[in-house]
Structures are given as C-alpha cells and as structure tokens.
C-alpha atoms as a PDB file:
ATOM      1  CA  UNK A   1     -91.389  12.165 -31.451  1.00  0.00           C
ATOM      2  CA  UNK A   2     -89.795   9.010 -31.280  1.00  0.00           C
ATOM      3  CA  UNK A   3     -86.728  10.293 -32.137  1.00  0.00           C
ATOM      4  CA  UNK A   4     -86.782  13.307 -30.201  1.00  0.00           C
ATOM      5  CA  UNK A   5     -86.845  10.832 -27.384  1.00  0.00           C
ATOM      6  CA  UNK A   6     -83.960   8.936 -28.442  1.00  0.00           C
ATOM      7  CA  UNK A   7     -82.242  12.300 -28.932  1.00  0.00           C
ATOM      8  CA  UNK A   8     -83.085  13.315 -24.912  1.00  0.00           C
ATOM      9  CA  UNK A   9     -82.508   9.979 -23.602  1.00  0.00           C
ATOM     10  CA  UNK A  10     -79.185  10.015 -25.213  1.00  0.00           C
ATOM     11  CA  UNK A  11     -78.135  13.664 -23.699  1.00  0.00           C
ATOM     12  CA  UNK A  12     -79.714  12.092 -20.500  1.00  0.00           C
ATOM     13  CA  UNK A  13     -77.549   8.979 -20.188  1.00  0.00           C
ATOM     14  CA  UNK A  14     -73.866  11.098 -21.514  1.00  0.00           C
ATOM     15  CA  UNK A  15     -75.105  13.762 -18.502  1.00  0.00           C
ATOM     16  CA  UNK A  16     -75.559  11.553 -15.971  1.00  0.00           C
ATOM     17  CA  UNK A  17     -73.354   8.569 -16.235  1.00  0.00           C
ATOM     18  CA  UNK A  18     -70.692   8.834 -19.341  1.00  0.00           C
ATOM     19  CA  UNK A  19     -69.294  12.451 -18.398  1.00  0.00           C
ATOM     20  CA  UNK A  20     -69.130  11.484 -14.693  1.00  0.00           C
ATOM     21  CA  UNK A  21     -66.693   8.868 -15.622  1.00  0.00           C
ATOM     22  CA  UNK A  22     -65.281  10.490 -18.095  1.00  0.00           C
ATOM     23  CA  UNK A  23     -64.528  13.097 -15.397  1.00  0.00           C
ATOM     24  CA  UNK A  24     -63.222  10.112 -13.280  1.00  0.00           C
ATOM     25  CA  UNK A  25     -61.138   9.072 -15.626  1.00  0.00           C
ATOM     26  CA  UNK A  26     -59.131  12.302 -16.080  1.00  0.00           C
ATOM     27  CA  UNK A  27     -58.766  13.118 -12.552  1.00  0.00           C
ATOM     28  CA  UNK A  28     -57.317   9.497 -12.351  1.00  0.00           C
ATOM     29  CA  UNK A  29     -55.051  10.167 -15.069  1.00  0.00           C
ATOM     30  CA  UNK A  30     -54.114  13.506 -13.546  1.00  0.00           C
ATOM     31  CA  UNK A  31     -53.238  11.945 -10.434  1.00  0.00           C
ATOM     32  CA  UNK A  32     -51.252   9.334 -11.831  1.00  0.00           C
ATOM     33  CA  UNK A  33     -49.613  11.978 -13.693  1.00  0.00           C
ATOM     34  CA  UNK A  34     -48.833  14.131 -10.372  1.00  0.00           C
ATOM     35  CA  UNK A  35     -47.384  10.174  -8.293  1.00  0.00           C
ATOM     36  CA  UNK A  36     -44.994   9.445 -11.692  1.00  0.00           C
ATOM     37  CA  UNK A  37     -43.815  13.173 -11.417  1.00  0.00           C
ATOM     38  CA  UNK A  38     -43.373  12.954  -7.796  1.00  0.00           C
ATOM     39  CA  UNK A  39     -41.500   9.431  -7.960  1.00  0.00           C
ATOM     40  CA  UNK A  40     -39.581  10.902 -10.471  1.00  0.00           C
ATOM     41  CA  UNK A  41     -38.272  13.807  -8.470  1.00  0.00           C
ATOM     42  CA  UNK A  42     -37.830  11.633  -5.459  1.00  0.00           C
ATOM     43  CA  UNK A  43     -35.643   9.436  -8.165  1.00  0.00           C
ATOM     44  CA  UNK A  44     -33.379  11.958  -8.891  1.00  0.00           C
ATOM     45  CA  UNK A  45     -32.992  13.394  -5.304  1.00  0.00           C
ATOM     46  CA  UNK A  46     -32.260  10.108  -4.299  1.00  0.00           C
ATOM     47  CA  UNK A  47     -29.813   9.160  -7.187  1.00  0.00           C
ATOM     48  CA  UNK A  48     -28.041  12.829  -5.924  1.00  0.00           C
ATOM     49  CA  UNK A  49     -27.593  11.560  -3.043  1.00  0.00           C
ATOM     50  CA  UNK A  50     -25.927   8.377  -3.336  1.00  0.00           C
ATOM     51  CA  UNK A  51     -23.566  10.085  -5.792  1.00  0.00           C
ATOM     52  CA  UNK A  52     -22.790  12.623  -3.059  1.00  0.00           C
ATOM     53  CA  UNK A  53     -22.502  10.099  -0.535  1.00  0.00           C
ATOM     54  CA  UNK A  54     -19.982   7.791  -2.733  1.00  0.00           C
ATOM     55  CA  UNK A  55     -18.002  11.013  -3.163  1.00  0.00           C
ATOM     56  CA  UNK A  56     -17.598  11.527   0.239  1.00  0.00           C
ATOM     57  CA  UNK A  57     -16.701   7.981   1.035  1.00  0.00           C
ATOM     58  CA  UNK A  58     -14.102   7.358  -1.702  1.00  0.00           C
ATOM     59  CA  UNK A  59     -12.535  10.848  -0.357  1.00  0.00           C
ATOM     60  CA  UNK A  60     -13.328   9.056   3.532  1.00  0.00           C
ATOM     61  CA  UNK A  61     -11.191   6.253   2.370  1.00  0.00           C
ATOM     62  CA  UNK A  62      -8.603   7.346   0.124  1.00  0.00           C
ATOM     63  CA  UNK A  63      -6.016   8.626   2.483  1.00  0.00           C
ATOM     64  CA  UNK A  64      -6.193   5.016   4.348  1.00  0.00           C
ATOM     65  CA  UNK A  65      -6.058   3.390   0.871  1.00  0.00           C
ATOM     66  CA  UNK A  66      -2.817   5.665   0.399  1.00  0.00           C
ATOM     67  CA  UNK A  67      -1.684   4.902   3.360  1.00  0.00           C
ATOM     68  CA  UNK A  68      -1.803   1.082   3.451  1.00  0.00           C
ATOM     69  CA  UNK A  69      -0.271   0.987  -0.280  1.00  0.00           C
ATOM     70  CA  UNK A  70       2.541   3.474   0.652  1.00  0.00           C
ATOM     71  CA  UNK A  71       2.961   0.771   3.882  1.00  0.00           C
ATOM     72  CA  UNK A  72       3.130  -2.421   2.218  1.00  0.00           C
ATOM     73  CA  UNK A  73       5.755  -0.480  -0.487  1.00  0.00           C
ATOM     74  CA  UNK A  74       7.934   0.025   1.843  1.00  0.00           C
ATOM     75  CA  UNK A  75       7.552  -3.155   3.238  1.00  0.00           C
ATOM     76  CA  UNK A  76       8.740  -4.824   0.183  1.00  0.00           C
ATOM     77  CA  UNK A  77      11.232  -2.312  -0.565  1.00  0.00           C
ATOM     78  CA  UNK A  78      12.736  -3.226   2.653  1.00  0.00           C
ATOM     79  CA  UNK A  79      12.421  -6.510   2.687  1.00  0.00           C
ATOM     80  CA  UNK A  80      14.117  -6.007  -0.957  1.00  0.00           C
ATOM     81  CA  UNK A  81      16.672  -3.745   0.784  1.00  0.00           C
ATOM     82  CA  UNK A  82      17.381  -6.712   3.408  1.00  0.00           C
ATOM     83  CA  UNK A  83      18.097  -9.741   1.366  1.00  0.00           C
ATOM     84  CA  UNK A  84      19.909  -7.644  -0.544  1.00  0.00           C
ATOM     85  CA  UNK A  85      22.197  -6.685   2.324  1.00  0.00           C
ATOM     86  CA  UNK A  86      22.277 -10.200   3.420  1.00  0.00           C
ATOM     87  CA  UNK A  87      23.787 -11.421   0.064  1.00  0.00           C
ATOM     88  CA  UNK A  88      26.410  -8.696  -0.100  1.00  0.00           C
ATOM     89  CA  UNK A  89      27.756  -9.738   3.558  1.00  0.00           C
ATOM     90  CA  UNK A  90      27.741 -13.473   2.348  1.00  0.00           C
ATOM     91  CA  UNK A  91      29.480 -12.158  -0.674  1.00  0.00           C
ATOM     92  CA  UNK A  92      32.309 -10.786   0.757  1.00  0.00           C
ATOM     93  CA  UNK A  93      32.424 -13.170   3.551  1.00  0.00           C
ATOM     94  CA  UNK A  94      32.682 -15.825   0.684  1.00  0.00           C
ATOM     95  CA  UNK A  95      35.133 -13.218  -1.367  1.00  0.00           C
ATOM     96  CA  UNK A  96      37.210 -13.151   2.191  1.00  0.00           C
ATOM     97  CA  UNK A  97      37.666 -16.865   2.439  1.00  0.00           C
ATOM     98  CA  UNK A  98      38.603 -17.252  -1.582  1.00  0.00           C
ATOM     99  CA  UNK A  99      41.028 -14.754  -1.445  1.00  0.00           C
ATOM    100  CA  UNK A 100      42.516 -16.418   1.944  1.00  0.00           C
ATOM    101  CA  UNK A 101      42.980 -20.080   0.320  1.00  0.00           C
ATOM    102  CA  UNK A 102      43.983 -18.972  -3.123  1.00  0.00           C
ATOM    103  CA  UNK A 103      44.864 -15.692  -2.732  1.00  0.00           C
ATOM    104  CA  UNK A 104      48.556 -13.521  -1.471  1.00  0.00           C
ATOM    105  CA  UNK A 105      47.114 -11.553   1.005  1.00  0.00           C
ATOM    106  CA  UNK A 106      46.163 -14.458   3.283  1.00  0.00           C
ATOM    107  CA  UNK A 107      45.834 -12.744   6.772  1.00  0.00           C
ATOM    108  CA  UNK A 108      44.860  -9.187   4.401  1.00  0.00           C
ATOM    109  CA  UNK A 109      41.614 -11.288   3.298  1.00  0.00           C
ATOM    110  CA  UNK A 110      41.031 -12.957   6.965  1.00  0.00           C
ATOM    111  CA  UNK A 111      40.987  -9.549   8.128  1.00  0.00           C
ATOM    112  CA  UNK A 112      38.736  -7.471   5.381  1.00  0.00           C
ATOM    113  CA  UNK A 113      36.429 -10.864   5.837  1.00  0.00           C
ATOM    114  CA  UNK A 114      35.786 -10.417   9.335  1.00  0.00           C
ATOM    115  CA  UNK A 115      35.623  -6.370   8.986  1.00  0.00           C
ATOM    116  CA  UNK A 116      32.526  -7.139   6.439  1.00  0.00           C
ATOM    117  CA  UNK A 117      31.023  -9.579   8.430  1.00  0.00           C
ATOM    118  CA  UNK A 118      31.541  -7.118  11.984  1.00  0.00           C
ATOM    119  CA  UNK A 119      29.531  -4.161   9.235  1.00  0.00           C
ATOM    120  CA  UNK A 120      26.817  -6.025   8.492  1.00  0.00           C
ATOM    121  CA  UNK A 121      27.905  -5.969   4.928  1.00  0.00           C
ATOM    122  CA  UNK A 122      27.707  -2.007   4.372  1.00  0.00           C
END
C-alpha cells in the first residue's frame, strides 16, 4: 500500500501545486509574448514615422537650402564680376596714361583714358 500512497500523494501534490504554476508560468510567458509583440509593432510604427517626418522636413527645407546656396553664388559671382570690372577700368586708365607719356597719340590716349574711366570700365 505503501506505494500506492506514494503514487496518490504524488498525483496529489502535481494537481494541486506543480500544474498551477506550471499554468502560471505559461500565461506569463504568453503575456510576455503578447508586450514584446506589441513593443515591436509600436517599434516599427514609430520608426515609420520618423522616416516620414524626416521626409517631409528635408522637402520643408530644401527650397530654403536652394535658395540660400543660389544667394551666396551670386554673391560671389558678383563680387567676382566687380573686382573684375574694377581692374579693367584701372587697366585702361593705366593703358591711357602709358600711351600719353610714351606714346603718339598724346591727347588721343588722354581722351580714351578719361572715356574709360567716365564708363566705369565697360
């Protein structure tokens, strides 16, 4: 009988207290399984939406990105344009004054050297 015993108090003790935490243990597990599926949905929704939200700032700020490049361009290319112009009337102010003290055409060169200095050098 002995054994019999064993055998019921065995049954007993996996019916009342190992299978009710066995049964904890998997609706835990389930549980957790359901959060890291849920976190991982919220993940990707959120990672969707910074990606659409970086897409519509870059598009946001491109045109005043263009802009201010295409600006300070044509700053340069006319401040280029300008010391360009500025040498050229020097130039032919100097190419004036030459040509009057060692040139033939003495009041010819007096007069295209103050034309070119009236034009601005154009």
């Amino acid at each position: 009988m002995e054994a019999n015993e064993m055998l019921q108090e065995h049954e007993q003790l996996i019916k009342e207290d190992i299978l009710p935490r066995l049964k904890k243990v998997e609706d835990a597990q389930m549980e957790f399984t359901k959060q890291v599926e849920s976190i991982k949905s919220s993940q990707t929704s959120l990672e969707l939406t910074v990606m659409k939200d970086g897409k519509e700032t870059r598009e946001l700020l491109r045109p005043f990105a263009d802009h201010y490049l295409n600006k300070v361009t044509a700053e340069g290319q006319a401040a280029k344009d300008i010391k360009l112009k500025r040498l050229d009337t020097r130039e032919k102010v100097v190419i004036a004054i030459v040509s009057t003290i060692f040139g033939t055409g003495g009041l010819t060169g007096i007069i295209v050297g103050v034309m070119a200095f009236m034009n601005g050098g154009q």
